[in-house]
Protein backbone atom coordinates (compact mmCIF):
# COMPACT_ATOMS: atom_id res chain seq x y z
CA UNK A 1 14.96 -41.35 30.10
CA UNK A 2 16.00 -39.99 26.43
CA UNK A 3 14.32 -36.31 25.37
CA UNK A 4 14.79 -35.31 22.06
CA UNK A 5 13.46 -32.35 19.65
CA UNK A 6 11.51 -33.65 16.61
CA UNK A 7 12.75 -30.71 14.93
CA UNK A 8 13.39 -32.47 11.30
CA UNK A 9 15.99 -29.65 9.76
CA UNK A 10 19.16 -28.67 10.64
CA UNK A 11 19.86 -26.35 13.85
CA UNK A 12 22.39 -25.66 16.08
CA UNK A 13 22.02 -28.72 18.02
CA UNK A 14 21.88 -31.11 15.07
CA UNK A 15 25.46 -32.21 15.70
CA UNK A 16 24.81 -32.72 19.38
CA UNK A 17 21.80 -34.80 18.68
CA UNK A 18 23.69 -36.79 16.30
CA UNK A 19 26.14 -37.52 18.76
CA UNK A 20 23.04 -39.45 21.25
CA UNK A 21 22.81 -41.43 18.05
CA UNK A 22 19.62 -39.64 16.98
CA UNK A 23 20.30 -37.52 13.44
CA UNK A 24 16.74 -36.24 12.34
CA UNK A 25 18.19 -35.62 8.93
CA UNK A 26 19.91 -38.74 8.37
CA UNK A 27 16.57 -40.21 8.99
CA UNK A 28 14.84 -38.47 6.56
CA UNK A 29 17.30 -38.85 3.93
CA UNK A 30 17.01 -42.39 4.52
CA UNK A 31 13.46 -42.28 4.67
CA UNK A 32 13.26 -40.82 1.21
CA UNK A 33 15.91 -42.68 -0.61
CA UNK A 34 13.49 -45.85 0.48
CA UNK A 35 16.59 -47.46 2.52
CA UNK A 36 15.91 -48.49 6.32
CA UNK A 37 15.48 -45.52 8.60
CA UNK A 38 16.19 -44.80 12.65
CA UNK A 39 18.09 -43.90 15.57
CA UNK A 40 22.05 -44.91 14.96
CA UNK A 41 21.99 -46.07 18.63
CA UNK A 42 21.33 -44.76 21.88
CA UNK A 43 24.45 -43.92 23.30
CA UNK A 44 23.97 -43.71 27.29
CA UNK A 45 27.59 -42.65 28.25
CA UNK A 46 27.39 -38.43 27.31
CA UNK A 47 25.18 -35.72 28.93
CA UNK A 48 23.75 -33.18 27.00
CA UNK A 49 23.47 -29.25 28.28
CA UNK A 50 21.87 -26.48 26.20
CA UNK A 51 22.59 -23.49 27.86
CA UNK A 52 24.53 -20.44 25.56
CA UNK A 53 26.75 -23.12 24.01
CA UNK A 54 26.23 -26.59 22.73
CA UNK A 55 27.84 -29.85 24.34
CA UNK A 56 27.84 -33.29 25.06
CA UNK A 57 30.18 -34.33 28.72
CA UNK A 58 30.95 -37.72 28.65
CA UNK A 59 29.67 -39.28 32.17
CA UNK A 60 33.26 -40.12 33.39
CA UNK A 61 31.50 -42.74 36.46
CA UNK A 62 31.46 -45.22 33.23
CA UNK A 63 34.73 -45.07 32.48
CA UNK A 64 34.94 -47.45 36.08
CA UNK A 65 33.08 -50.05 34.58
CA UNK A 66 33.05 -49.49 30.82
CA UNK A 67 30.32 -50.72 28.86
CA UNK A 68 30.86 -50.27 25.88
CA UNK A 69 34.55 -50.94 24.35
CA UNK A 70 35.67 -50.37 20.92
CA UNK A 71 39.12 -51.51 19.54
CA UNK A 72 41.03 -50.83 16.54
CA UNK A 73 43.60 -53.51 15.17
CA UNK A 74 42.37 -56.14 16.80
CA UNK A 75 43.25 -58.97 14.26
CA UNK A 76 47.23 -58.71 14.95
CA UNK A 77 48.58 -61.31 17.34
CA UNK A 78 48.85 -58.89 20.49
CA UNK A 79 45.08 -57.60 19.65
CA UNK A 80 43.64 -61.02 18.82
CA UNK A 81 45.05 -62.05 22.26
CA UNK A 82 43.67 -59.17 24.42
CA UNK A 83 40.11 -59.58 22.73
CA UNK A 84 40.48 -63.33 23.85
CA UNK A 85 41.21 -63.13 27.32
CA UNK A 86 38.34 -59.78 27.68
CA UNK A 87 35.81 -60.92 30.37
CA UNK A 88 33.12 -60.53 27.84
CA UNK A 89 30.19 -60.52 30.76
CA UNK A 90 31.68 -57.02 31.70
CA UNK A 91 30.34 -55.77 28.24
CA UNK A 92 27.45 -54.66 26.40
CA UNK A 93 29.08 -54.80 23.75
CA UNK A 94 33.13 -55.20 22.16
CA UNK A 95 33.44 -53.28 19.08
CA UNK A 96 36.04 -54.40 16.92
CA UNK A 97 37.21 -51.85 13.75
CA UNK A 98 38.60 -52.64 10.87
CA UNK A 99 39.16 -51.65 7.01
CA UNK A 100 37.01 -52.95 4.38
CA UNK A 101 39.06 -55.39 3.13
CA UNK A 102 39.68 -57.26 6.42
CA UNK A 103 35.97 -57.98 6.97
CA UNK A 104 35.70 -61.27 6.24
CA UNK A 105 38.45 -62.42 8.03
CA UNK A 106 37.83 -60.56 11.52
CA UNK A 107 34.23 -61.75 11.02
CA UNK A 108 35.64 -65.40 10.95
CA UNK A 109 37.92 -64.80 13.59
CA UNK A 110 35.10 -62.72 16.00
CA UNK A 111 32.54 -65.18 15.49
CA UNK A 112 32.82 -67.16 18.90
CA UNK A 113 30.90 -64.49 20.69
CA UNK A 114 27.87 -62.29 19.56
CA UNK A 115 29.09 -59.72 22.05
CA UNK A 116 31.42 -58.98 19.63
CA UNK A 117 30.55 -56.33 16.65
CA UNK A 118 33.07 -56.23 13.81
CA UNK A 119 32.38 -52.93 12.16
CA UNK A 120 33.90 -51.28 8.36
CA UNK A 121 35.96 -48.28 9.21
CA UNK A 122 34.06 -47.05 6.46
CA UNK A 123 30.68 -48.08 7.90
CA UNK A 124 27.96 -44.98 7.91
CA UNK A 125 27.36 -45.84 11.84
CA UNK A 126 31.06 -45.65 12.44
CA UNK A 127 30.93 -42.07 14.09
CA UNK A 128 28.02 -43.08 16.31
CA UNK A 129 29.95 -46.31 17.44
CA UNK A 130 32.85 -44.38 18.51
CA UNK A 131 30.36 -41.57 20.35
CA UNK A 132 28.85 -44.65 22.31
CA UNK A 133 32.25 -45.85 22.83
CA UNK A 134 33.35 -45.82 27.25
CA UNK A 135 36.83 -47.02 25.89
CA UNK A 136 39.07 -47.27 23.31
CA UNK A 137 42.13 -49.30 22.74
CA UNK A 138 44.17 -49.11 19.19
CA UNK A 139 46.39 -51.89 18.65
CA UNK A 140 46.49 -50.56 14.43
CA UNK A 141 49.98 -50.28 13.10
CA UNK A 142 51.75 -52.14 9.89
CA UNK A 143 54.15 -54.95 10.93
CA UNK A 144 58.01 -54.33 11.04
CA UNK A 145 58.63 -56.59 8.21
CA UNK A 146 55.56 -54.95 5.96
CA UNK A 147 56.83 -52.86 2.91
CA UNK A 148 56.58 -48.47 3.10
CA UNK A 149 53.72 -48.44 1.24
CA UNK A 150 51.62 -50.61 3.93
CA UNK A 151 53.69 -48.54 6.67
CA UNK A 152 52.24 -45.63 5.00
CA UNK A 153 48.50 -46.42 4.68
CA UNK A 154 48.81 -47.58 8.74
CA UNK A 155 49.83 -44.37 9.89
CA UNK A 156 46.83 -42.67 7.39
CA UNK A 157 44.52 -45.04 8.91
CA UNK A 158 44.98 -43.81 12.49
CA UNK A 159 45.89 -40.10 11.56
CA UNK A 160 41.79 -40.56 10.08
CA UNK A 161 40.58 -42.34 12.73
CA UNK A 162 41.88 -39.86 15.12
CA UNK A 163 40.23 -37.24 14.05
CA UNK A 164 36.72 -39.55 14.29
CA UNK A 165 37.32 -40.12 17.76
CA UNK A 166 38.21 -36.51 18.57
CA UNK A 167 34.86 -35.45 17.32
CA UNK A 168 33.22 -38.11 19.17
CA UNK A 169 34.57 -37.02 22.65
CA UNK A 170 35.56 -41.23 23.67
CA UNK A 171 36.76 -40.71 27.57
CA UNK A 172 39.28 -43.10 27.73
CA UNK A 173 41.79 -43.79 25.01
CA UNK A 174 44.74 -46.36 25.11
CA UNK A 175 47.34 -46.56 22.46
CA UNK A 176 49.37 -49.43 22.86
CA UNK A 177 52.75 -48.41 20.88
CA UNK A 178 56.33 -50.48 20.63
CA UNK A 179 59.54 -50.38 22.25
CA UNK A 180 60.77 -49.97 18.99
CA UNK A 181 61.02 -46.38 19.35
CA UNK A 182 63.72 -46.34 21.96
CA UNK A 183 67.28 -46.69 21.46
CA UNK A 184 67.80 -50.57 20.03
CA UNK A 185 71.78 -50.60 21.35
CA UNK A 186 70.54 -50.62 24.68
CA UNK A 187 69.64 -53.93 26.51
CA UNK A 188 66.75 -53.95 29.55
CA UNK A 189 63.60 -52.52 29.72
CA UNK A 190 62.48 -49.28 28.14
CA UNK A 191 60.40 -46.63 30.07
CA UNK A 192 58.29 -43.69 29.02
CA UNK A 193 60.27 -41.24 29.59
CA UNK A 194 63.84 -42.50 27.69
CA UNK A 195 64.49 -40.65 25.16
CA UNK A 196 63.67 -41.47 21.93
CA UNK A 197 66.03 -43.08 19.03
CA UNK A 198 64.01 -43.98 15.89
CA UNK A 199 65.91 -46.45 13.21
CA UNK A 200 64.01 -47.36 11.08
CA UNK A 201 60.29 -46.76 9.26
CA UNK A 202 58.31 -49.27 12.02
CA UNK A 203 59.94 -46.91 15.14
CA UNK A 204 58.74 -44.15 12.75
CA UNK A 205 55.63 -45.36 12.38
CA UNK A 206 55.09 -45.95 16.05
CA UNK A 207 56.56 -42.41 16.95
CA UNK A 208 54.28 -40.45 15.12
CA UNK A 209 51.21 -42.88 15.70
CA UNK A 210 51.32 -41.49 19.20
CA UNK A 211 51.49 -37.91 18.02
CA UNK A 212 47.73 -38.45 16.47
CA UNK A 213 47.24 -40.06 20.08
CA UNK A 214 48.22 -37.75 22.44
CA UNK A 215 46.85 -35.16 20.51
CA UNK A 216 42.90 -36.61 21.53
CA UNK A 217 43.52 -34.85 25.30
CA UNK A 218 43.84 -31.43 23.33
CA UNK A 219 40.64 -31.06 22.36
């Protein structure tokens, strides 16, 4: 059972409202610009609670059995594969980001189940997919081989994602980073806790990809 305020301005709880998928204002913008006008979504996974302060909890008991799962990256050959073997009858839905130019391609690649949503990273219901989100998994990073400038826009990409998924308050966030950023002269298997040895601009990358990361349990 969703209550909401029909309160079409903005208040103090606009941004909380927003975050259930239902933005009053958006709505009317919409409505006047003559473009198609509703909720985002209704996103079943936060609590709300007026009282002195503001906030949205996320219910943690669907974290268990997630829902709702977004993923970012998911066209590389280790993301491709874990969308493949996902028990998609788990899901309401798979939400798979990517940048603008990629569309067409994840579409093509996505298209064997309708479970799965391929969605812009500069869509306008990005923020509201990400608030609906139970988990997230990034997989987004430029390839070892791929030239600065592509190494460069991959670490921008996440650093702005980030800061989307912050806001949004997702309660479970996996980044899956590289072994890359551990000392290369040494042969066997690398744990968390080895200290670090970056050579080169992919264990760079990777290294301060999972600063934006870890940085999500701050807030």
């Amino acid at each position: 059972l969703c209550f909401f305020e029909m309160n079409m301005r903005f208040t103090g709880i606009t941004g909380n409202r927003s975050q259930f998928g239902f933005n009053e204002v958006h709505y009317l913008v919409q409505d006047i610009l003559d473009e198609p006008a509703g909720m985002l979504a209704i996103t079943t996974n936060k609590v709300g609670v007026r009282q002195v302060a503001c906030s949205t909890v996320a219910r943690l008991e669907n974290v268990v059995s997630p829902k709702s799962l977004t993923i970012l990256g998911g066209g590389g050959f280790v993301g491709s594969t874990f969308i493949e073997s996902l028990d998609l009858d788990k899901y309401q839905f798979v939400n798979i980001i990517c940048r603008p130019s990629s569309i067409e391609r994840y579409k093509s690649t996505f298209s064997f189940s309708e479970k799965l949503r391929v969605i812009s990273s500069n869509s306008a219901s990005l923020e509201a997919i990400y608030a609906s989100s139970d988990v997230l998994v990034n997989f987004a990073s430029a390839l070892a081989y791929q030239p600065e400038e592509e190494v460069y826009d991959a670490i921008v990409y996440q650093y702005e994602q980030v800061q989307k998924i912050i806001k949004a308050q997702v309660p479970l966030v996996i980044n899956v980073s590289s072994q890359s950023v551990y000392d290369q002269s040494v042969s066997g298997a690398k744990k968390e806790g080895d200290l670090m040895v970056m050579t080169g601009k992919y264990a760079f990358q990777k290294n301060i990809a999972e600063k934006f990361w870890s940085s999500i349990h701050e807030n």
